[in-house]
PDB file of N, CA and C in Angstrom:
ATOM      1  N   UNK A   1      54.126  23.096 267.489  1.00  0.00           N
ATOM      2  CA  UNK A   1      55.008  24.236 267.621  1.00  0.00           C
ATOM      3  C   UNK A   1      56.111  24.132 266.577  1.00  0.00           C
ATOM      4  N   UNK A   2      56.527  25.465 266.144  1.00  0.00           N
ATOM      5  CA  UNK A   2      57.597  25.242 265.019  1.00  0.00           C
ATOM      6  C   UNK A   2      58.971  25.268 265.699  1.00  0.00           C
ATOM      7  N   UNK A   3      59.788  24.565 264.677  1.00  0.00           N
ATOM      8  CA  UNK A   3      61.364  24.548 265.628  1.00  0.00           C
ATOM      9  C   UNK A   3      61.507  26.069 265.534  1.00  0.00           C
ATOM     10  N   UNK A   4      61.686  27.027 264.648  1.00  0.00           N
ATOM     11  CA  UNK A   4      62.057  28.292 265.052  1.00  0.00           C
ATOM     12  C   UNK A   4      61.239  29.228 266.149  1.00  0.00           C
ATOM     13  N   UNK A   5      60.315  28.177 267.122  1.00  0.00           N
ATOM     14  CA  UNK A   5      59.861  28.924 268.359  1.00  0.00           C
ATOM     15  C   UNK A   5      60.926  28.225 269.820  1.00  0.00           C
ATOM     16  N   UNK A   6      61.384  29.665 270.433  1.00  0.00           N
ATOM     17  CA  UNK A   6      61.986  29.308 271.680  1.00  0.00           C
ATOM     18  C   UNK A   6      61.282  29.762 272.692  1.00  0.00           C
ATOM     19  N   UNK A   7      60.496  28.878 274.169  1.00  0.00           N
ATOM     20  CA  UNK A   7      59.982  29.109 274.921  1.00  0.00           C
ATOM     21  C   UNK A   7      61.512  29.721 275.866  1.00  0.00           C
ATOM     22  N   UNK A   8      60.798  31.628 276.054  1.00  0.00           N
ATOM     23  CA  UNK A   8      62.001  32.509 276.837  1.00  0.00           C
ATOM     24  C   UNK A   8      61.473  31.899 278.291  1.00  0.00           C
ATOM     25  N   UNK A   9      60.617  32.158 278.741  1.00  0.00           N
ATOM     26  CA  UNK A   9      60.031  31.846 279.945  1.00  0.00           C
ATOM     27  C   UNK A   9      59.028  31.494 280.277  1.00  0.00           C
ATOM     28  N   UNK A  10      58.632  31.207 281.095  1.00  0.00           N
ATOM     29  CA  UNK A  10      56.982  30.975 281.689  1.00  0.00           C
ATOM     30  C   UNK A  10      56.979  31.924 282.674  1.00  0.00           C
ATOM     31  N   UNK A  11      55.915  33.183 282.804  1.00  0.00           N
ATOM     32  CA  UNK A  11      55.488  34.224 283.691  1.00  0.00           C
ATOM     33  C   UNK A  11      54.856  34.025 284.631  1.00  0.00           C
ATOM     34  N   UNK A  12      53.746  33.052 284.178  1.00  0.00           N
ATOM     35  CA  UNK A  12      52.638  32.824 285.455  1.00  0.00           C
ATOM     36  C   UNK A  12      52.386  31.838 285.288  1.00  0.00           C
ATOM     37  N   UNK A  13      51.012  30.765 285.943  1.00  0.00           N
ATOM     38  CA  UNK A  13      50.633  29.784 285.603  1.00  0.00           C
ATOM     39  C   UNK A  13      49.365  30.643 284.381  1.00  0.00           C
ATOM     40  N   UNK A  14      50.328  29.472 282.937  1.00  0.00           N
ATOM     41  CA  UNK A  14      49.261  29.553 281.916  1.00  0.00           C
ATOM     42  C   UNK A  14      49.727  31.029 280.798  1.00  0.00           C
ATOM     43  N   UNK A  15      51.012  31.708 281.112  1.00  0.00           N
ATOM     44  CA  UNK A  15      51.600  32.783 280.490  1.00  0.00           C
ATOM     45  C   UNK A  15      53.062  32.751 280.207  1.00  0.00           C
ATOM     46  N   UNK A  16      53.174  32.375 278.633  1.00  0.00           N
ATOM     47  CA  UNK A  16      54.635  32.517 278.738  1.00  0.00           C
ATOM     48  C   UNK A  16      55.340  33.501 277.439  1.00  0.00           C
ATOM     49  N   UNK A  17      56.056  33.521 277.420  1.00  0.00           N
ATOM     50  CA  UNK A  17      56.908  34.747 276.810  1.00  0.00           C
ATOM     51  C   UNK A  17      58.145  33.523 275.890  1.00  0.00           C
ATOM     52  N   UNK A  18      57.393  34.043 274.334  1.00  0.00           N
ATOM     53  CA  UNK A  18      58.808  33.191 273.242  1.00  0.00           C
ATOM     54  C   UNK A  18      59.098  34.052 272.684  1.00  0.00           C
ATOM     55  N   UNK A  19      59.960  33.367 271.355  1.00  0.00           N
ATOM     56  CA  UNK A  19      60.479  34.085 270.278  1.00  0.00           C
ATOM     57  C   UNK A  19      60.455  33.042 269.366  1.00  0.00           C
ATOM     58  N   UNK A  20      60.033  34.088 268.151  1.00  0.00           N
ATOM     59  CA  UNK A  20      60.035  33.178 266.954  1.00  0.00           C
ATOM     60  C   UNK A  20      60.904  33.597 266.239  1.00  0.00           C
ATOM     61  N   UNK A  21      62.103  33.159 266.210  1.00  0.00           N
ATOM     62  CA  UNK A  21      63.176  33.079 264.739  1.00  0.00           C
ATOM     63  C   UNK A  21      63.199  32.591 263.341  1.00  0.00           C
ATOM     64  N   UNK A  22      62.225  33.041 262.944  1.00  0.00           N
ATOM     65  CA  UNK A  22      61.603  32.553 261.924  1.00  0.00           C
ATOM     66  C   UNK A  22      62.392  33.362 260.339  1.00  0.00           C
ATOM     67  N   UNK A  23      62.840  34.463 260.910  1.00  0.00           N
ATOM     68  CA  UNK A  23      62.283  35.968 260.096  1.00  0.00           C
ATOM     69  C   UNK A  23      64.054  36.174 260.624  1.00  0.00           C
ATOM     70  N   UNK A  24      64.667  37.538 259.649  1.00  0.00           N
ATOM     71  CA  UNK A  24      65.979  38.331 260.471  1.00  0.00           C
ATOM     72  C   UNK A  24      66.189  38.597 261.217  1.00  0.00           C
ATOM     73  N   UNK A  25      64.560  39.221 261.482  1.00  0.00           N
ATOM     74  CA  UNK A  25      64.081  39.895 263.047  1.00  0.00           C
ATOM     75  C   UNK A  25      63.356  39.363 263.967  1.00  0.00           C
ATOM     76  N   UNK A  26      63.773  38.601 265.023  1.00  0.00           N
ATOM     77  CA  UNK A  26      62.494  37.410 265.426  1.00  0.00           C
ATOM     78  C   UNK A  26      61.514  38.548 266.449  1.00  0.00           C
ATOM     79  N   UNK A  27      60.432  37.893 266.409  1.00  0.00           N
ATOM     80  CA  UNK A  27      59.591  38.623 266.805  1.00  0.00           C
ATOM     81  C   UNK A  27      59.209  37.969 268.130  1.00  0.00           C
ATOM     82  N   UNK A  28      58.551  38.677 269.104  1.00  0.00           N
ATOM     83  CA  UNK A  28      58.506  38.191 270.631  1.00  0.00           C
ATOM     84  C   UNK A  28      57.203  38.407 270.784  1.00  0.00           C
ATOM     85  N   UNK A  29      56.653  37.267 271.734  1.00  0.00           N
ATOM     86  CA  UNK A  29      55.205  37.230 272.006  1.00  0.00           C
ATOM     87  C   UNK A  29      54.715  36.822 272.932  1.00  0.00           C
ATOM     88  N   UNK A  30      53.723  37.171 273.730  1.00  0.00           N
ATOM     89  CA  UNK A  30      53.403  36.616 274.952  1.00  0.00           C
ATOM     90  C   UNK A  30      52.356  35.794 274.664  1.00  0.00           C
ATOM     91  N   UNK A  31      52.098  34.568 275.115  1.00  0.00           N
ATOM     92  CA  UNK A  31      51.221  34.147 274.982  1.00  0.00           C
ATOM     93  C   UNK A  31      50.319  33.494 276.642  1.00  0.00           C
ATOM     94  N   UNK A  32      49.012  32.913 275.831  1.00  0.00           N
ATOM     95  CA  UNK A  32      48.092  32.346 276.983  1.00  0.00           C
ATOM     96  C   UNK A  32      47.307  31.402 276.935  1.00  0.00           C
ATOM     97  N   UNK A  33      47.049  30.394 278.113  1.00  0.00           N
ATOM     98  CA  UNK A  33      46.721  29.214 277.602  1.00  0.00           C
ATOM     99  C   UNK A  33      45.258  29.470 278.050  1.00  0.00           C
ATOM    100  N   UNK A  34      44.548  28.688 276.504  1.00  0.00           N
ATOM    101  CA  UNK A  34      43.350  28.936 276.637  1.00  0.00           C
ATOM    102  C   UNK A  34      42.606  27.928 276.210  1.00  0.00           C
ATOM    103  N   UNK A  35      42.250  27.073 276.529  1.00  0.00           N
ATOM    104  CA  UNK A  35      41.295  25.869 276.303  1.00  0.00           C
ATOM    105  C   UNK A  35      42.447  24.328 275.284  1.00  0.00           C
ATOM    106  N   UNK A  36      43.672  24.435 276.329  1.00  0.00           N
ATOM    107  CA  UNK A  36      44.252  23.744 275.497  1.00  0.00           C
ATOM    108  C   UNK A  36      45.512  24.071 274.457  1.00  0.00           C
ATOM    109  N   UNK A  37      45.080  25.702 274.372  1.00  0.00           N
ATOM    110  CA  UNK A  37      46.342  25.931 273.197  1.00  0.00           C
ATOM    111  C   UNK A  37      46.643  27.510 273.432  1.00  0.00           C
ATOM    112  N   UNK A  38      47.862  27.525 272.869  1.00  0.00           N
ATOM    113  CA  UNK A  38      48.738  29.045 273.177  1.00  0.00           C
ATOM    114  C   UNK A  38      47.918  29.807 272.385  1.00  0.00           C
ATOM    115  N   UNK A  39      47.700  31.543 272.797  1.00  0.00           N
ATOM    116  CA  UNK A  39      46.836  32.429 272.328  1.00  0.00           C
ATOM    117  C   UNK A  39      48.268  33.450 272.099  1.00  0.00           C
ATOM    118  N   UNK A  40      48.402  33.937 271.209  1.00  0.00           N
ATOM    119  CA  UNK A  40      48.928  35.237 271.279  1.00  0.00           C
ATOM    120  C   UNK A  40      48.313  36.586 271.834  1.00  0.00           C
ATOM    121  N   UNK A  41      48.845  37.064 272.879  1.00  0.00           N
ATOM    122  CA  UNK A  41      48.469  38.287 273.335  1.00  0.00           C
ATOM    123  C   UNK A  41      48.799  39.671 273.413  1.00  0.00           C
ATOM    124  N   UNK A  42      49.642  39.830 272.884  1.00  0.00           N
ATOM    125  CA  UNK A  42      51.222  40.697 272.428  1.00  0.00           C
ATOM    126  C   UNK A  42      51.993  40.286 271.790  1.00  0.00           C
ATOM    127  N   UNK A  43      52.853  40.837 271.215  1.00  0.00           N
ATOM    128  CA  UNK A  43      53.886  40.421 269.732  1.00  0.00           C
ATOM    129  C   UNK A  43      54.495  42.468 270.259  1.00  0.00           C
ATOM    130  N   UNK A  44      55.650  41.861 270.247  1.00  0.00           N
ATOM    131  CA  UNK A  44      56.910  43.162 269.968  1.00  0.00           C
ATOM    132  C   UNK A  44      57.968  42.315 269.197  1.00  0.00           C
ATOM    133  N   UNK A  45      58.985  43.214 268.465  1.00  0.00           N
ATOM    134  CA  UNK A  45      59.592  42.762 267.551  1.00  0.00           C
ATOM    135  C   UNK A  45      61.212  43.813 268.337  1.00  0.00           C
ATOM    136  N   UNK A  46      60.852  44.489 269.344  1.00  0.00           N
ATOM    137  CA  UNK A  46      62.084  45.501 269.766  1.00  0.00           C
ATOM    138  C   UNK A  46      62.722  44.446 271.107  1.00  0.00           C
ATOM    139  N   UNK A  47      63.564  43.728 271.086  1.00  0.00           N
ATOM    140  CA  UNK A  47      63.840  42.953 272.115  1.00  0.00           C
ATOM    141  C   UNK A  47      64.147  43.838 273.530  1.00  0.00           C
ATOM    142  N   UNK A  48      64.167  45.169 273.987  1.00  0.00           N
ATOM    143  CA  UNK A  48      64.091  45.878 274.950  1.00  0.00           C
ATOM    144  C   UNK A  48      62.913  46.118 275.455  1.00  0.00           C
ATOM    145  N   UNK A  49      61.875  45.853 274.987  1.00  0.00           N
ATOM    146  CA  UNK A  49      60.402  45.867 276.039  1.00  0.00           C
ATOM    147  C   UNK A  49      60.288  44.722 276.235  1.00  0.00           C
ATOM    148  N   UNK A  50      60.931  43.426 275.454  1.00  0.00           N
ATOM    149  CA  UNK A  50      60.910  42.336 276.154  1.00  0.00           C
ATOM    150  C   UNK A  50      61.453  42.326 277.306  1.00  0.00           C
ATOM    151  N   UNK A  51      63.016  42.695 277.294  1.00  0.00           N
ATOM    152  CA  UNK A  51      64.028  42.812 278.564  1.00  0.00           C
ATOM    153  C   UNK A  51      63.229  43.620 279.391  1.00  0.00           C
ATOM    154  N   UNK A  52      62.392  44.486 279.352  1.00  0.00           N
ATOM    155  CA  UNK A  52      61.533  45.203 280.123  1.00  0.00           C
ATOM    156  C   UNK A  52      60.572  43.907 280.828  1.00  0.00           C
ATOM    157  N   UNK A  53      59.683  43.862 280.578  1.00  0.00           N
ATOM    158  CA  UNK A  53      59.472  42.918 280.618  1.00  0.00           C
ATOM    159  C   UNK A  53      59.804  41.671 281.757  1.00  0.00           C
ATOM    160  N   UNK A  54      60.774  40.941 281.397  1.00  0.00           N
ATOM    161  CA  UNK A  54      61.671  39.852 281.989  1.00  0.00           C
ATOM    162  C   UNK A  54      62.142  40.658 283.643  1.00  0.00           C
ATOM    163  N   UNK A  55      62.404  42.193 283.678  1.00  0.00           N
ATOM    164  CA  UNK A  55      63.050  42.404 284.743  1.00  0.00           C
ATOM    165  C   UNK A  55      61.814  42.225 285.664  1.00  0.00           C
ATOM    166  N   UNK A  56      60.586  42.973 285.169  1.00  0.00           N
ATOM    167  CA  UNK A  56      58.949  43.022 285.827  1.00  0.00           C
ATOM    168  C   UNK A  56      58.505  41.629 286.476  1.00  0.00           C
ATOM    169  N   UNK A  57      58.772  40.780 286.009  1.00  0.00           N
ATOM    170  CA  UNK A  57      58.197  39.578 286.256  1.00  0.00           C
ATOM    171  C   UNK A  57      59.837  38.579 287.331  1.00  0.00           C
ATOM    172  N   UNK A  58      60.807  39.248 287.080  1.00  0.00           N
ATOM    173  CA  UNK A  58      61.599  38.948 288.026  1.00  0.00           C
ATOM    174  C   UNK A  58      63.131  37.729 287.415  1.00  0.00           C
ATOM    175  N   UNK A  59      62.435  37.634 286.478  1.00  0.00           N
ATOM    176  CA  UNK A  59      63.367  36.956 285.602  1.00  0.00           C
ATOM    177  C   UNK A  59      64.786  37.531 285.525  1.00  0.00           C
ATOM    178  N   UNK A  60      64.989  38.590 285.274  1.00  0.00           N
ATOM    179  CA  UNK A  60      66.351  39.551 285.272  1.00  0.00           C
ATOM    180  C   UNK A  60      66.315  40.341 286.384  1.00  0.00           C
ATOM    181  N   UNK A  61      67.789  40.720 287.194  1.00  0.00           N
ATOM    182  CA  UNK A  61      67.435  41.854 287.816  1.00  0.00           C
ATOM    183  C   UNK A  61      67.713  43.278 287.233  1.00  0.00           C
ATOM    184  N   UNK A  62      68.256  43.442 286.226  1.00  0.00           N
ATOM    185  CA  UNK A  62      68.684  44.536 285.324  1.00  0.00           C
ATOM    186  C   UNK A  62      68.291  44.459 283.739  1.00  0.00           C
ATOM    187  N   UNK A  63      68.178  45.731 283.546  1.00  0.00           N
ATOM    188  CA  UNK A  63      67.613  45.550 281.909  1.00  0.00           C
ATOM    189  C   UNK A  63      68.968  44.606 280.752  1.00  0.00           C
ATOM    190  N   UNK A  64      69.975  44.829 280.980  1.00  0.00           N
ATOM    191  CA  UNK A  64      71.033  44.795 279.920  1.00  0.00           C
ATOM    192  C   UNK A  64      71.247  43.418 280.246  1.00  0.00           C
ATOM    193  N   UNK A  65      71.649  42.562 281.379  1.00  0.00           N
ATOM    194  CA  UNK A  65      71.313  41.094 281.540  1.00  0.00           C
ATOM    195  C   UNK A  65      70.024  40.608 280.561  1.00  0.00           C
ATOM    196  N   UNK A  66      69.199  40.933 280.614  1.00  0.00           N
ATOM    197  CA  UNK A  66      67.834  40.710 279.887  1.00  0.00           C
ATOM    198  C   UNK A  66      67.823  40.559 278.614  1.00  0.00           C
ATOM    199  N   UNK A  67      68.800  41.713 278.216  1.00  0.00           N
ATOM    200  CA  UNK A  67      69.035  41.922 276.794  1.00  0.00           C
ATOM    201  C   UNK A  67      69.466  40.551 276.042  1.00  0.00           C
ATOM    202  N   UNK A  68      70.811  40.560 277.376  1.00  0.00           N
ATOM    203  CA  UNK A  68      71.625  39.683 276.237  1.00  0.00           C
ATOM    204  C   UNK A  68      71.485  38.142 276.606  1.00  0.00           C
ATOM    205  N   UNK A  69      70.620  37.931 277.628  1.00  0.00           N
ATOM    206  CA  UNK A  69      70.091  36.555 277.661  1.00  0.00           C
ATOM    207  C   UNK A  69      68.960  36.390 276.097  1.00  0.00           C
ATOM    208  N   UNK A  70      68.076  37.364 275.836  1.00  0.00           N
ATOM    209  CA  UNK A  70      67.695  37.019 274.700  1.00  0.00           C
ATOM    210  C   UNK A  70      68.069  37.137 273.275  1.00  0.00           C
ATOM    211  N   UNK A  71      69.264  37.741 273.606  1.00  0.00           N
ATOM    212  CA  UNK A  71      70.118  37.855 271.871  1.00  0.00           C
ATOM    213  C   UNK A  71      71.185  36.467 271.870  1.00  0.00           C
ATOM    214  N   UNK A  72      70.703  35.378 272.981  1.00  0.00           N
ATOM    215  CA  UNK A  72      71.791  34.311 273.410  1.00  0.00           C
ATOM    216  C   UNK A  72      70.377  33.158 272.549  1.00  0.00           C
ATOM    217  N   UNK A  73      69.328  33.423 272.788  1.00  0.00           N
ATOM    218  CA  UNK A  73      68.068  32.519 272.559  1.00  0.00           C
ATOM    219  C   UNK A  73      67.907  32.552 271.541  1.00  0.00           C
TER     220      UNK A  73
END
């Protein structure tokens, strides 16, 4: 894994949600474990369908908390 990846959460068993700060714009991705190693399954680059996202799965209870927990990551 590269240092400019931050694990945001883990969703389920075997699904988790990073960001790669790699770039100006870090880009967000869900990934899935699949025989050993992370799969990308989605990639958004708009950090508000992430915060979407985060509230769905229970992580946040409001979108704007969401927000700015990941403009903190």
């Amino acid at each position: 894994m590269s240092l400019s990846i931050v694990n945001i959460a883990f969703l389920a068993d075997g699904l988790k949600l990073v960001k790669d700060k790699a770039s100006d714009n870090p880009i967000f991705s869900l990934r899935v474990l699949k025989d050993n190693q992370w799969v990308i399954v989605s990639q958004w680059n708009d950090p508000c369908q992430v915060a979407n996202l985060l509230v769905q799965f229970g992580y946040e209870s409001e979108h704007l908390p969401a927000i700015q927990l990941l403009n903190i990551l």
